[in-house]
PDB file of N, CA and C in Angstrom:
ATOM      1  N   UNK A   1    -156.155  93.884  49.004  1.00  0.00           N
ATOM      2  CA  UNK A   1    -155.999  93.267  50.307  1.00  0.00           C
ATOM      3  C   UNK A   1    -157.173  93.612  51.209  1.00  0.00           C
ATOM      4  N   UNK A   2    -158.252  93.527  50.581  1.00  0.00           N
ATOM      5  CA  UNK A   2    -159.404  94.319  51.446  1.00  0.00           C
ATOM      6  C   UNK A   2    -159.958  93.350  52.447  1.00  0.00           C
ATOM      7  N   UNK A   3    -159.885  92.277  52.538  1.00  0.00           N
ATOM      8  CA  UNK A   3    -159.646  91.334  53.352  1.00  0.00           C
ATOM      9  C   UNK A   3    -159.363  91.297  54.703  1.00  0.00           C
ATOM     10  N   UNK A   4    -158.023  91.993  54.294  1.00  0.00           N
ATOM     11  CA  UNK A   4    -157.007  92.148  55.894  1.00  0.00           C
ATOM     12  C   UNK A   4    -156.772  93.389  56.099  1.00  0.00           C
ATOM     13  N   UNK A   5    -156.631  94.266  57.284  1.00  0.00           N
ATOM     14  CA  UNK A   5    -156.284  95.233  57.223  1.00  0.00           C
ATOM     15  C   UNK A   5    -154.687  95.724  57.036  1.00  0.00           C
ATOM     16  N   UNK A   6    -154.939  97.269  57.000  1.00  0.00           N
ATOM     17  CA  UNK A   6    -154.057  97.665  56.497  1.00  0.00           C
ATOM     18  C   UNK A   6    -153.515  98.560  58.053  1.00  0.00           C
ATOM     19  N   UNK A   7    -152.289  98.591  58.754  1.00  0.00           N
ATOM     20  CA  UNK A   7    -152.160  98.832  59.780  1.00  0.00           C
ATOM     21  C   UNK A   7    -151.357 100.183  59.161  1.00  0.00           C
ATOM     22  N   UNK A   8    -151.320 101.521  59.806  1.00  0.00           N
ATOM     23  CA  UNK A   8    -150.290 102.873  59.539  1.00  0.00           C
ATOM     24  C   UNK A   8    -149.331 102.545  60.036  1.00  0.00           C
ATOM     25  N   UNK A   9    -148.117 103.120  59.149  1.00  0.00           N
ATOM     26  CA  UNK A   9    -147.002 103.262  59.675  1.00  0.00           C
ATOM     27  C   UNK A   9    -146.927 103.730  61.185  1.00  0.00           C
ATOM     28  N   UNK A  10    -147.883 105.010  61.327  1.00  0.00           N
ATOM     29  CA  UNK A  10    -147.399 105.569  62.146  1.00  0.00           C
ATOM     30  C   UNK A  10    -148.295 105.012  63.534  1.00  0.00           C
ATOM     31  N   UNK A  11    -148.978 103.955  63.306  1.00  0.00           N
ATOM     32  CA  UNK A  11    -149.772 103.325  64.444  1.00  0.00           C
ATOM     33  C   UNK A  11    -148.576 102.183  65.147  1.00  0.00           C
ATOM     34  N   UNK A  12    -147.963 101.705  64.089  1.00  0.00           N
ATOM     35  CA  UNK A  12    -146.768 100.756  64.708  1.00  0.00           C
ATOM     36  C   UNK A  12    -145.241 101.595  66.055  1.00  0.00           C
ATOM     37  N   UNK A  13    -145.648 100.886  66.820  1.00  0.00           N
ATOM     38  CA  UNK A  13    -144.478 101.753  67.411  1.00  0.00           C
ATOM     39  C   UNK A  13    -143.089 101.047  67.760  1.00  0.00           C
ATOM     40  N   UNK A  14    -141.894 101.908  67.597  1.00  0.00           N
ATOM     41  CA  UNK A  14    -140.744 102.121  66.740  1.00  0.00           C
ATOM     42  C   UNK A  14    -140.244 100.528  67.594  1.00  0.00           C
ATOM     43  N   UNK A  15    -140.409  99.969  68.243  1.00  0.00           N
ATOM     44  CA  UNK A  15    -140.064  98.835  68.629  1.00  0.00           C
ATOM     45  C   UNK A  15    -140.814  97.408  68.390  1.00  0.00           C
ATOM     46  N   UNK A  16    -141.450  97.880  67.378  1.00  0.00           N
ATOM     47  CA  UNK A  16    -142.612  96.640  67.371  1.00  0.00           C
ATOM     48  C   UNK A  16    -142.155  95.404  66.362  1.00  0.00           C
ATOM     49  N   UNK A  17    -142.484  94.446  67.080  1.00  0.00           N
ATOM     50  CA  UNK A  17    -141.394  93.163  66.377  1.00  0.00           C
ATOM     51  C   UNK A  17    -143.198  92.768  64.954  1.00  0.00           C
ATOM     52  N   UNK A  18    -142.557  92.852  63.482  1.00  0.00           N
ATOM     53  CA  UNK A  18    -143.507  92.760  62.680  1.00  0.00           C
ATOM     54  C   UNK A  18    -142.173  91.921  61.272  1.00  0.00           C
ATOM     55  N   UNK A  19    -143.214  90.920  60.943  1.00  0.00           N
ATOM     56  CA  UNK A  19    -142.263  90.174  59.779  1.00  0.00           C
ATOM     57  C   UNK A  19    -141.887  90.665  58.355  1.00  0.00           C
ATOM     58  N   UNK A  20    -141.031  91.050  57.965  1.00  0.00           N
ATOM     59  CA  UNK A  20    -140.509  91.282  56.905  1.00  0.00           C
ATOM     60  C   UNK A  20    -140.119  90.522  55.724  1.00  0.00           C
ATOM     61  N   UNK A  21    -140.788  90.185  54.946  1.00  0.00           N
ATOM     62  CA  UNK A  21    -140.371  88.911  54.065  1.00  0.00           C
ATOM     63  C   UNK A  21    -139.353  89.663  52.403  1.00  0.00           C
ATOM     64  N   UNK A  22    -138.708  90.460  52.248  1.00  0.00           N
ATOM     65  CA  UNK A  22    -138.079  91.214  51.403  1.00  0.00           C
ATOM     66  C   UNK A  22    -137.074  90.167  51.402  1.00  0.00           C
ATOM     67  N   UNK A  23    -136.369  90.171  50.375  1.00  0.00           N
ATOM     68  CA  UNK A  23    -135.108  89.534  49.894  1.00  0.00           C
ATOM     69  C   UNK A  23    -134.030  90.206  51.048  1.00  0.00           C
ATOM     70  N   UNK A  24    -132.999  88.983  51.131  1.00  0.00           N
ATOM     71  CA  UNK A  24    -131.727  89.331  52.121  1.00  0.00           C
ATOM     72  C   UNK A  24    -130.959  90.873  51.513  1.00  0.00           C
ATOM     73  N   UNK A  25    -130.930  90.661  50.108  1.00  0.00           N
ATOM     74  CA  UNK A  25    -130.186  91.806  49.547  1.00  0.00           C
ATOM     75  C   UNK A  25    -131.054  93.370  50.099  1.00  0.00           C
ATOM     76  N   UNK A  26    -132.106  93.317  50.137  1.00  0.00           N
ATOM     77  CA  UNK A  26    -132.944  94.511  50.429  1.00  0.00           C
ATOM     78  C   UNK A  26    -132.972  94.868  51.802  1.00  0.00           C
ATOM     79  N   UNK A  27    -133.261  93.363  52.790  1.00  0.00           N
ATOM     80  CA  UNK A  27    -132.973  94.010  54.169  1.00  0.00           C
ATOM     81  C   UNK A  27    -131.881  93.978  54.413  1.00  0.00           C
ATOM     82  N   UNK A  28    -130.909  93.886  54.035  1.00  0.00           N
ATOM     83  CA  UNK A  28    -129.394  94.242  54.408  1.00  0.00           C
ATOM     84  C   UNK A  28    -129.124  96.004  54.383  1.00  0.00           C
ATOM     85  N   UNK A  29    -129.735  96.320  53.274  1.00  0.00           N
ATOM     86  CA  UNK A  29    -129.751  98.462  52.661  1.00  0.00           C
ATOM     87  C   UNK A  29    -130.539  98.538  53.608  1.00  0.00           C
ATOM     88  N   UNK A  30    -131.770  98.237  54.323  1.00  0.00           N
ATOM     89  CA  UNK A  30    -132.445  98.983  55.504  1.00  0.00           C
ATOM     90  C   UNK A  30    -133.952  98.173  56.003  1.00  0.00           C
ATOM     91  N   UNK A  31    -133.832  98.370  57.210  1.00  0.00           N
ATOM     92  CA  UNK A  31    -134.518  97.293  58.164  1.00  0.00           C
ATOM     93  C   UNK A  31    -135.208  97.753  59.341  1.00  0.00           C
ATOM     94  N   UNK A  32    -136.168  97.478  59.894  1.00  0.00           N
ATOM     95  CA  UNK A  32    -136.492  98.379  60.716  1.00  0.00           C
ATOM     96  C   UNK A  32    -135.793  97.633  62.146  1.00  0.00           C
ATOM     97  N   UNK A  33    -135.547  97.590  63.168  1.00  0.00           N
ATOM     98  CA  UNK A  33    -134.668  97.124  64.153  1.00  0.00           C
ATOM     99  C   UNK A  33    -135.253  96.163  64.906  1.00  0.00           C
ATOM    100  N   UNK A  34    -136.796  95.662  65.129  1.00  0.00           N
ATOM    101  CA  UNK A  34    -137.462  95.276  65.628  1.00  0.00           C
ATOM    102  C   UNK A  34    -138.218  94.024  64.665  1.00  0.00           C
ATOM    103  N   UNK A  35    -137.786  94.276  63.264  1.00  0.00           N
ATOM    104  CA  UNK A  35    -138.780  93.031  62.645  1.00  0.00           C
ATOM    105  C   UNK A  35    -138.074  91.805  62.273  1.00  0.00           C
ATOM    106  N   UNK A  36    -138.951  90.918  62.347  1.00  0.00           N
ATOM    107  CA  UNK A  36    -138.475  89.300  62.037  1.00  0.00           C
ATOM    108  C   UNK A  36    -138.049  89.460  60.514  1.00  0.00           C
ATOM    109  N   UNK A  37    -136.764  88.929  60.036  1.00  0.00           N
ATOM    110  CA  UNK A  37    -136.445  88.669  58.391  1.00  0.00           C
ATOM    111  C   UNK A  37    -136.860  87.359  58.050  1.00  0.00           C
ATOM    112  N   UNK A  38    -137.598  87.189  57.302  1.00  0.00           N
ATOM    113  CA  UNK A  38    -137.786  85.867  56.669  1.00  0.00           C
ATOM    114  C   UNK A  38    -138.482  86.317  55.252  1.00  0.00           C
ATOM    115  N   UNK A  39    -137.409  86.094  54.425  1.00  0.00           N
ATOM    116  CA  UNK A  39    -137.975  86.079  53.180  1.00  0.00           C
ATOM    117  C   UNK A  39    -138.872  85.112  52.410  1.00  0.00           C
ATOM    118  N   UNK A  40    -139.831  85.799  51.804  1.00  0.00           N
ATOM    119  CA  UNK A  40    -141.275  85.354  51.086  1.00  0.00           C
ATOM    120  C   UNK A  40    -141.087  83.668  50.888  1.00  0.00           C
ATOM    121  N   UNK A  41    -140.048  83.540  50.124  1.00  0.00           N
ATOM    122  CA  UNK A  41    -139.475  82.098  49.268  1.00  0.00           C
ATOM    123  C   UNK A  41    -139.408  81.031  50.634  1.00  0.00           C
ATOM    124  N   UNK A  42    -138.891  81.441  51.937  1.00  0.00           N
ATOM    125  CA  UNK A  42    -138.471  80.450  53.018  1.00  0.00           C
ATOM    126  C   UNK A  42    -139.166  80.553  53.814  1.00  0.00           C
ATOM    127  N   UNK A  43    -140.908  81.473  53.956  1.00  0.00           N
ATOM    128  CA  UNK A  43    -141.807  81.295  54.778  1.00  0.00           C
ATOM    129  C   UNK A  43    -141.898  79.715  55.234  1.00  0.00           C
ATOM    130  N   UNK A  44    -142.773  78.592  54.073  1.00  0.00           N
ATOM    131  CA  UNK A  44    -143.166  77.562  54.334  1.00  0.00           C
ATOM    132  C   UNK A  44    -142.078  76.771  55.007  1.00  0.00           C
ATOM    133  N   UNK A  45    -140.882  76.897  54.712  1.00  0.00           N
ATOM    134  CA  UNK A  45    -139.857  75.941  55.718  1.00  0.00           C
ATOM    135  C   UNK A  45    -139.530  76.536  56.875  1.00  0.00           C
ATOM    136  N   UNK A  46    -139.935  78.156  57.358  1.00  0.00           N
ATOM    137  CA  UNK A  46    -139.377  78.767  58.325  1.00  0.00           C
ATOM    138  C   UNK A  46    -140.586  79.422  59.352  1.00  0.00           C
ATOM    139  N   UNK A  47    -141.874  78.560  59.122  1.00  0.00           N
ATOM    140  CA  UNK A  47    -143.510  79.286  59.790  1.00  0.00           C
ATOM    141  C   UNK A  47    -142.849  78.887  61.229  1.00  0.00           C
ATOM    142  N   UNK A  48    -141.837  78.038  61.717  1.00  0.00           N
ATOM    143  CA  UNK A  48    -142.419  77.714  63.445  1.00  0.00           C
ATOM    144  C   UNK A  48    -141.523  78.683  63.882  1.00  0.00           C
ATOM    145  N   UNK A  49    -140.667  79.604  63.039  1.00  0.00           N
ATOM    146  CA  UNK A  49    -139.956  80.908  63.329  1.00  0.00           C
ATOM    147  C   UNK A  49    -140.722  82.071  64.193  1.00  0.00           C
ATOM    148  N   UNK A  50    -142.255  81.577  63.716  1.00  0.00           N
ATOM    149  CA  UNK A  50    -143.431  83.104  64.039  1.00  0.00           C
ATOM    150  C   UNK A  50    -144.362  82.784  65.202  1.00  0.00           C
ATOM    151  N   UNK A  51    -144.232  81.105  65.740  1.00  0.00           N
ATOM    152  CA  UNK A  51    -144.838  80.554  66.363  1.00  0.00           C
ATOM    153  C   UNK A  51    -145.190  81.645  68.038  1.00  0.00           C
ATOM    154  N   UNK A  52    -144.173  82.608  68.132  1.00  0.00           N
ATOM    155  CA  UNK A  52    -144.387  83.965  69.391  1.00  0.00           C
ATOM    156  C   UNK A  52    -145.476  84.509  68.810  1.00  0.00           C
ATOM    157  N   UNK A  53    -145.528  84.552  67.718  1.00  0.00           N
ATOM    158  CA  UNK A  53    -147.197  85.748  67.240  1.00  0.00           C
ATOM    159  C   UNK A  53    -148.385  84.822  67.436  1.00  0.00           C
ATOM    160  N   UNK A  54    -148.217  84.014  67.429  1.00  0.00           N
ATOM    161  CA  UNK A  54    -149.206  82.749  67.261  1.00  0.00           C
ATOM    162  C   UNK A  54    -150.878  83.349  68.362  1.00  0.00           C
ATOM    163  N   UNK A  55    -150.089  83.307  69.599  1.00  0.00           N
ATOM    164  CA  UNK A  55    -150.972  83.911  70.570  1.00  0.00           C
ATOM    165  C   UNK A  55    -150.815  85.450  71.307  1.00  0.00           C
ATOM    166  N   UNK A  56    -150.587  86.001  69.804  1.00  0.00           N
ATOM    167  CA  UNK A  56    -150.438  87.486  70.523  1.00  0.00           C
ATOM    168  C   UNK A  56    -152.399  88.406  70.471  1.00  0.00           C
ATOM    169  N   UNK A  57    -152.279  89.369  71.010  1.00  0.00           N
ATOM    170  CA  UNK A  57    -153.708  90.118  70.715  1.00  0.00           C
ATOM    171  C   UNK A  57    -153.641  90.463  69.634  1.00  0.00           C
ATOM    172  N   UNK A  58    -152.932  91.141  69.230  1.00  0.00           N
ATOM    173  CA  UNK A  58    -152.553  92.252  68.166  1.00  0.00           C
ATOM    174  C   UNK A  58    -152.348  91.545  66.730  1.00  0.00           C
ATOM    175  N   UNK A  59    -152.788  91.524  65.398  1.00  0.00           N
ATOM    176  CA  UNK A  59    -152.594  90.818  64.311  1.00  0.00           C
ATOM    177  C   UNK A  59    -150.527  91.108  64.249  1.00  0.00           C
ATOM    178  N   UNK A  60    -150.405  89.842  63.634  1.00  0.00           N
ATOM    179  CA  UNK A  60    -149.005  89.906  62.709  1.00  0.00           C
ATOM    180  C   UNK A  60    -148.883  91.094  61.647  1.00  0.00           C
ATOM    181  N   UNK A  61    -147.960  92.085  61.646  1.00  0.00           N
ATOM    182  CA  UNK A  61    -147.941  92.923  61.073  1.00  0.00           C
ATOM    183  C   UNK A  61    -146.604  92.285  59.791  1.00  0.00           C
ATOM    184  N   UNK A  62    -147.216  92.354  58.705  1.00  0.00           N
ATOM    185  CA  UNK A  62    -146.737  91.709  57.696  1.00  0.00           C
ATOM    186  C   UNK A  62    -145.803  92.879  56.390  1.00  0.00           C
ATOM    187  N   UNK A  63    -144.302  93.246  56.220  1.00  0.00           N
ATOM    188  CA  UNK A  63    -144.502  94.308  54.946  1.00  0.00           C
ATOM    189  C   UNK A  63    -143.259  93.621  54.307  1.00  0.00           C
ATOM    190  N   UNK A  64    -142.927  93.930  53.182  1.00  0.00           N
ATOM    191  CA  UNK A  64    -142.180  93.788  51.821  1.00  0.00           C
ATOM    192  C   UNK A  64    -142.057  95.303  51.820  1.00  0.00           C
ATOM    193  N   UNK A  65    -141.856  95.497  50.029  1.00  0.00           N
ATOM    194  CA  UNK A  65    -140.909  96.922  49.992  1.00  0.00           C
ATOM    195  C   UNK A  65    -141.973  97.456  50.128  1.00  0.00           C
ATOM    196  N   UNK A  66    -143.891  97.766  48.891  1.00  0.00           N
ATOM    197  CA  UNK A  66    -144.504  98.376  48.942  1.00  0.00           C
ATOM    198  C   UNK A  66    -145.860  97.745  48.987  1.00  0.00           C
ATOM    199  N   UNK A  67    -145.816  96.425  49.278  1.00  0.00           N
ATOM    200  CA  UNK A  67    -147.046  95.812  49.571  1.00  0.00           C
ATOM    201  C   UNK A  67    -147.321  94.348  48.596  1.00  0.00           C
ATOM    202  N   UNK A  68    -146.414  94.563  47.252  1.00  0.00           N
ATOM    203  CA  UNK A  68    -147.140  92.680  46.421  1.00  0.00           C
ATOM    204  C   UNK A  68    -147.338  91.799  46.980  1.00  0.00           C
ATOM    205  N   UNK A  69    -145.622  91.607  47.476  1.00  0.00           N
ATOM    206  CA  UNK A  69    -145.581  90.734  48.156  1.00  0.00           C
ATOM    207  C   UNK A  69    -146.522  90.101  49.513  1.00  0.00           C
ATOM    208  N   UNK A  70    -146.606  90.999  50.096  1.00  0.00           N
ATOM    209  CA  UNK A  70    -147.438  90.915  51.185  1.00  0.00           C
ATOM    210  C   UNK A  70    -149.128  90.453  50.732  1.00  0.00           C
ATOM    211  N   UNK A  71    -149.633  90.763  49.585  1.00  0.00           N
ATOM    212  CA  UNK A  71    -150.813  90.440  49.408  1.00  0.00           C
ATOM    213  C   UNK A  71    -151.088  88.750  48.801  1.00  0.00           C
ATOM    214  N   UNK A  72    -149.646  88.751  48.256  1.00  0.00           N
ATOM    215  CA  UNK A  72    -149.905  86.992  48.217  1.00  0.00           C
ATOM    216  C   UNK A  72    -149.616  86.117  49.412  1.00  0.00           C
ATOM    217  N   UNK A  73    -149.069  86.653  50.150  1.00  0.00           N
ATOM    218  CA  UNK A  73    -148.320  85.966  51.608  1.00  0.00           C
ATOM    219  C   UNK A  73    -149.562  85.999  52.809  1.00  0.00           C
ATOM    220  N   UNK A  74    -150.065  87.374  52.947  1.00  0.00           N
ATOM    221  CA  UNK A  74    -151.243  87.415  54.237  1.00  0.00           C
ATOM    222  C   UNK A  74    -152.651  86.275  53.840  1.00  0.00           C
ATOM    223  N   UNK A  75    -152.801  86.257  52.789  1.00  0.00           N
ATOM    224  CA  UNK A  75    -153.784  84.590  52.619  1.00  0.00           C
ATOM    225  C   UNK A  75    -153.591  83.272  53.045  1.00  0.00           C
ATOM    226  N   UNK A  76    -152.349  83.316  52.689  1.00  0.00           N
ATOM    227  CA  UNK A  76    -151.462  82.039  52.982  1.00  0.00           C
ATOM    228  C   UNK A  76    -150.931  82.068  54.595  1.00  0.00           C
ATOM    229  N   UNK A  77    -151.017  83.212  54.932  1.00  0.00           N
ATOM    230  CA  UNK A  77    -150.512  83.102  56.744  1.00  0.00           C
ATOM    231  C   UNK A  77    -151.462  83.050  57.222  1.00  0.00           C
ATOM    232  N   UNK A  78    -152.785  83.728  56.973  1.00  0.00           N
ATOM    233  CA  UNK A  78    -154.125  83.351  57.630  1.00  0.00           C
ATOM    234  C   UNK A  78    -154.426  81.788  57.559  1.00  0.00           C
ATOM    235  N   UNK A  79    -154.417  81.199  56.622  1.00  0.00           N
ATOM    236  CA  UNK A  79    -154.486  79.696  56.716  1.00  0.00           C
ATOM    237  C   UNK A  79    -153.827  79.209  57.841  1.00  0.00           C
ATOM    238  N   UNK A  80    -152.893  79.312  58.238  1.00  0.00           N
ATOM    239  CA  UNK A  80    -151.817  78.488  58.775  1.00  0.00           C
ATOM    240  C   UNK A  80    -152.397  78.838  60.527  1.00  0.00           C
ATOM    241  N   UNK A  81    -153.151  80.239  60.328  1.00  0.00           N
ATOM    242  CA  UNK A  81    -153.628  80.367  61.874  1.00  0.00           C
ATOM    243  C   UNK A  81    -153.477  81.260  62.516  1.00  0.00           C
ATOM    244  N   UNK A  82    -152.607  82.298  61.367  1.00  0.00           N
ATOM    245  CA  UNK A  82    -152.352  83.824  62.103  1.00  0.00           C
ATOM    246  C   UNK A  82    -153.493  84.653  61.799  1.00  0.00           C
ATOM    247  N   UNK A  83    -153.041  85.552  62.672  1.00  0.00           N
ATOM    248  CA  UNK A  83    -154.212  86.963  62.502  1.00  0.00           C
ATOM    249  C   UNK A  83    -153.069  87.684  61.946  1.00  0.00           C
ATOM    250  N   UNK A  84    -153.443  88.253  60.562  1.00  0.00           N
ATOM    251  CA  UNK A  84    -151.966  89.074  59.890  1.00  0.00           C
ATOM    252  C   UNK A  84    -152.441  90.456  59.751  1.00  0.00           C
ATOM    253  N   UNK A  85    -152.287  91.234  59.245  1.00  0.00           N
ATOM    254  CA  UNK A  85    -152.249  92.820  58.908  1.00  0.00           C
ATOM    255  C   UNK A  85    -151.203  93.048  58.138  1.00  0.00           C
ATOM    256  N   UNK A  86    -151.445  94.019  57.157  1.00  0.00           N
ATOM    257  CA  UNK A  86    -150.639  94.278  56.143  1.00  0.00           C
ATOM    258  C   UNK A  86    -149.794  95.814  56.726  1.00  0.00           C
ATOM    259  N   UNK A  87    -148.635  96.214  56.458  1.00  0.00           N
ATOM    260  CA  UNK A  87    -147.898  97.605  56.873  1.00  0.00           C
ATOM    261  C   UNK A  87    -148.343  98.311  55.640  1.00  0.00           C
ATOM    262  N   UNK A  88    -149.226  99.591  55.599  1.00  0.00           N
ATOM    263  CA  UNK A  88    -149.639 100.546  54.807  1.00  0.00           C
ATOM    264  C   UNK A  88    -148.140 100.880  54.075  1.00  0.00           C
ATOM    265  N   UNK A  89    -147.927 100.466  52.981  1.00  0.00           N
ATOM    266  CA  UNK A  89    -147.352 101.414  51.964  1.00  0.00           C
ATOM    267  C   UNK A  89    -146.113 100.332  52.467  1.00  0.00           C
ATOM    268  N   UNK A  90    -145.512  99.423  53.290  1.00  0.00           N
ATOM    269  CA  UNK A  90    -144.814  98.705  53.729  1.00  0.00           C
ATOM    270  C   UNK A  90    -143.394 100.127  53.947  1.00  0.00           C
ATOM    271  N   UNK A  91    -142.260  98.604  53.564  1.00  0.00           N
ATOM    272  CA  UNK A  91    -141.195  99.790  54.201  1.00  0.00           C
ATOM    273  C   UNK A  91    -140.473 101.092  53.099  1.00  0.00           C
ATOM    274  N   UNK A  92    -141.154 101.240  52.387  1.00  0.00           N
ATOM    275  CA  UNK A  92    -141.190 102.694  51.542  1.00  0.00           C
ATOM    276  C   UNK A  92    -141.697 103.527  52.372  1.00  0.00           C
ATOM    277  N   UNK A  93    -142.700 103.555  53.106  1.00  0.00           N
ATOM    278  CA  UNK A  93    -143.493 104.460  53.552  1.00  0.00           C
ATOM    279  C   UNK A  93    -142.461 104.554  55.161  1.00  0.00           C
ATOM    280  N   UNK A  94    -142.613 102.959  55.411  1.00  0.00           N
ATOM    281  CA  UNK A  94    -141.511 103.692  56.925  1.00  0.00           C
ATOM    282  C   UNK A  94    -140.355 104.196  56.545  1.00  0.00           C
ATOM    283  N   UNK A  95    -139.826 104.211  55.787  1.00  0.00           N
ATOM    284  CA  UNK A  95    -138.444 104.855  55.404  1.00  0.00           C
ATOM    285  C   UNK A  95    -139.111 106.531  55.363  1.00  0.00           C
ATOM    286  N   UNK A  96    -140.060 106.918  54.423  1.00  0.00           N
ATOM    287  CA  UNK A  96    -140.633 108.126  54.018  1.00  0.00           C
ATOM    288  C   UNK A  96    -141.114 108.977  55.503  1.00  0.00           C
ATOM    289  N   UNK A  97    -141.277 108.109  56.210  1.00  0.00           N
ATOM    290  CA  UNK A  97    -141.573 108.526  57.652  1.00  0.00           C
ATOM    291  C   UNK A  97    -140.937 109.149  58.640  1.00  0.00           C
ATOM    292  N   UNK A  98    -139.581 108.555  58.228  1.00  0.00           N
ATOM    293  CA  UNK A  98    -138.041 108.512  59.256  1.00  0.00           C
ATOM    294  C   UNK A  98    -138.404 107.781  60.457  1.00  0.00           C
ATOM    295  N   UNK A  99    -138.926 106.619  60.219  1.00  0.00           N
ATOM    296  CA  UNK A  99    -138.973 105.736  61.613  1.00  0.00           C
ATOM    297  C   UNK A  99    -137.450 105.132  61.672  1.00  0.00           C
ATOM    298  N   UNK A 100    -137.208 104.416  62.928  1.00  0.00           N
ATOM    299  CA  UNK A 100    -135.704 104.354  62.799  1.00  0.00           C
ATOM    300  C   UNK A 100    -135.689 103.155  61.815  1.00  0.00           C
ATOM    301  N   UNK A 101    -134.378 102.462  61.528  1.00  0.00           N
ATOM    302  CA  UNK A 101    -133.976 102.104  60.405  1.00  0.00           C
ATOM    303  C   UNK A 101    -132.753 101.592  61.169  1.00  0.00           C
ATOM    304  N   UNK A 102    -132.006 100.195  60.580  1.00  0.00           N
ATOM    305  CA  UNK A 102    -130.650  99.993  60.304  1.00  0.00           C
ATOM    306  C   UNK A 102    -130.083  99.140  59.579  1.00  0.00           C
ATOM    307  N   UNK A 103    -128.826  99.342  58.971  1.00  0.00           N
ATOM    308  CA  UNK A 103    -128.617  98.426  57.559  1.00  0.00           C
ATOM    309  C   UNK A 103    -127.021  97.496  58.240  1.00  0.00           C
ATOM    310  N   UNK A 104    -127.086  96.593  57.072  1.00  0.00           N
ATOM    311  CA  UNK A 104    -125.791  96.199  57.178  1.00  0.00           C
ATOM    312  C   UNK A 104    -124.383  96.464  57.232  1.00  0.00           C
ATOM    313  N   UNK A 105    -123.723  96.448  58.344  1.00  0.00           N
ATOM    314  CA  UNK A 105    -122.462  97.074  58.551  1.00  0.00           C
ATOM    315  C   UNK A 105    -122.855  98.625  58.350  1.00  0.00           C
ATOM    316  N   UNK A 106    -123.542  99.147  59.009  1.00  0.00           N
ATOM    317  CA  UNK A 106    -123.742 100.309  59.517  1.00  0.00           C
ATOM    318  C   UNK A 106    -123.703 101.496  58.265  1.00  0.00           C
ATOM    319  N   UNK A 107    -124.214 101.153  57.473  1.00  0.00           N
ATOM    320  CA  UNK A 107    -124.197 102.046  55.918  1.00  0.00           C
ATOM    321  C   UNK A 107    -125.847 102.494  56.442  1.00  0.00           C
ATOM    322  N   UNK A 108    -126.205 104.013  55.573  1.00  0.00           N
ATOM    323  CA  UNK A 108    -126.806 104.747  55.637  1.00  0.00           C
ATOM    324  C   UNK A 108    -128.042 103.645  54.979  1.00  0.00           C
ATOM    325  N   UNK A 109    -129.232 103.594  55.819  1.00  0.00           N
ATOM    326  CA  UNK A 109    -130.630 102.724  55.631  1.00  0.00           C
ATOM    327  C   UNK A 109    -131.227 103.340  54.123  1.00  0.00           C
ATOM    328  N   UNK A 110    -131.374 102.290  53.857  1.00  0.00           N
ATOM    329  CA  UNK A 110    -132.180 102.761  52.190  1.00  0.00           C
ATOM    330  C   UNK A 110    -133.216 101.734  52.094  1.00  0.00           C
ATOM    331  N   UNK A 111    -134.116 102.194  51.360  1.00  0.00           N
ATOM    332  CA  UNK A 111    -135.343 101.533  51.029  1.00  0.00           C
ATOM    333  C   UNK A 111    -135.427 101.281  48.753  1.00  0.00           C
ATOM    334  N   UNK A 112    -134.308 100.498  48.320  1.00  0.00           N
ATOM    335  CA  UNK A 112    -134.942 101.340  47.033  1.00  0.00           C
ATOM    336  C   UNK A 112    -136.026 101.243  46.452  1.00  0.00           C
TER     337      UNK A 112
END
């Protein structure tokens, strides 16, 4: 992804709205409280979802569990007109961090 950068966990702060494209089953076990869900598969029918980042300063902060995903997706969002950034180590690493976290129906946040 040498392309785009790679933003730290610990540069993001704990309220920062950043897109998550992980399967429903994964962000349901743990989520960070602040990011957009739209999984990888329903980007192209769901881009005017992101249309608030459109004119932000700050690149779109983009993560999956540990980054694949994200490296086929930030090419394809730069096209479309975003400024993206990838989440270092995605949400493995914020989990590894203890940034906050919350899951579905209030079960203990997991990253597997």
């Amino acid at each position: 992804m040498s392309e785009f950068p790679d933003v730290p966990v610990s540069a993001v702060p704990d309220d920062a709205a950043f897109l998550d494209i992980r399967e429903q089953d994964e962000w349901d076990r743990g989520h960070a409280p602040g990011a957009v869900h739209i999984p990888m598969a329903e980007l192209p029918q769901r881009l005017d979802e992101l249309a608030p980042f459109l004119d932000r300063d700050e690149p779109l902060v983009v993560t999956c569990r540990s980054g694949g995903r994200v490296s086929r997706v930030l090419p394809w969002l730069a096209q479309q007109g975003y400024e993206v950034a990838n989440l270092e180590g995605g949400m493995r690493a914020w989990h590894a961090e203890g940034r906050p976290m919350e899951a579905a129906g209030g079960a203990e946040p997991q990253v597997p």
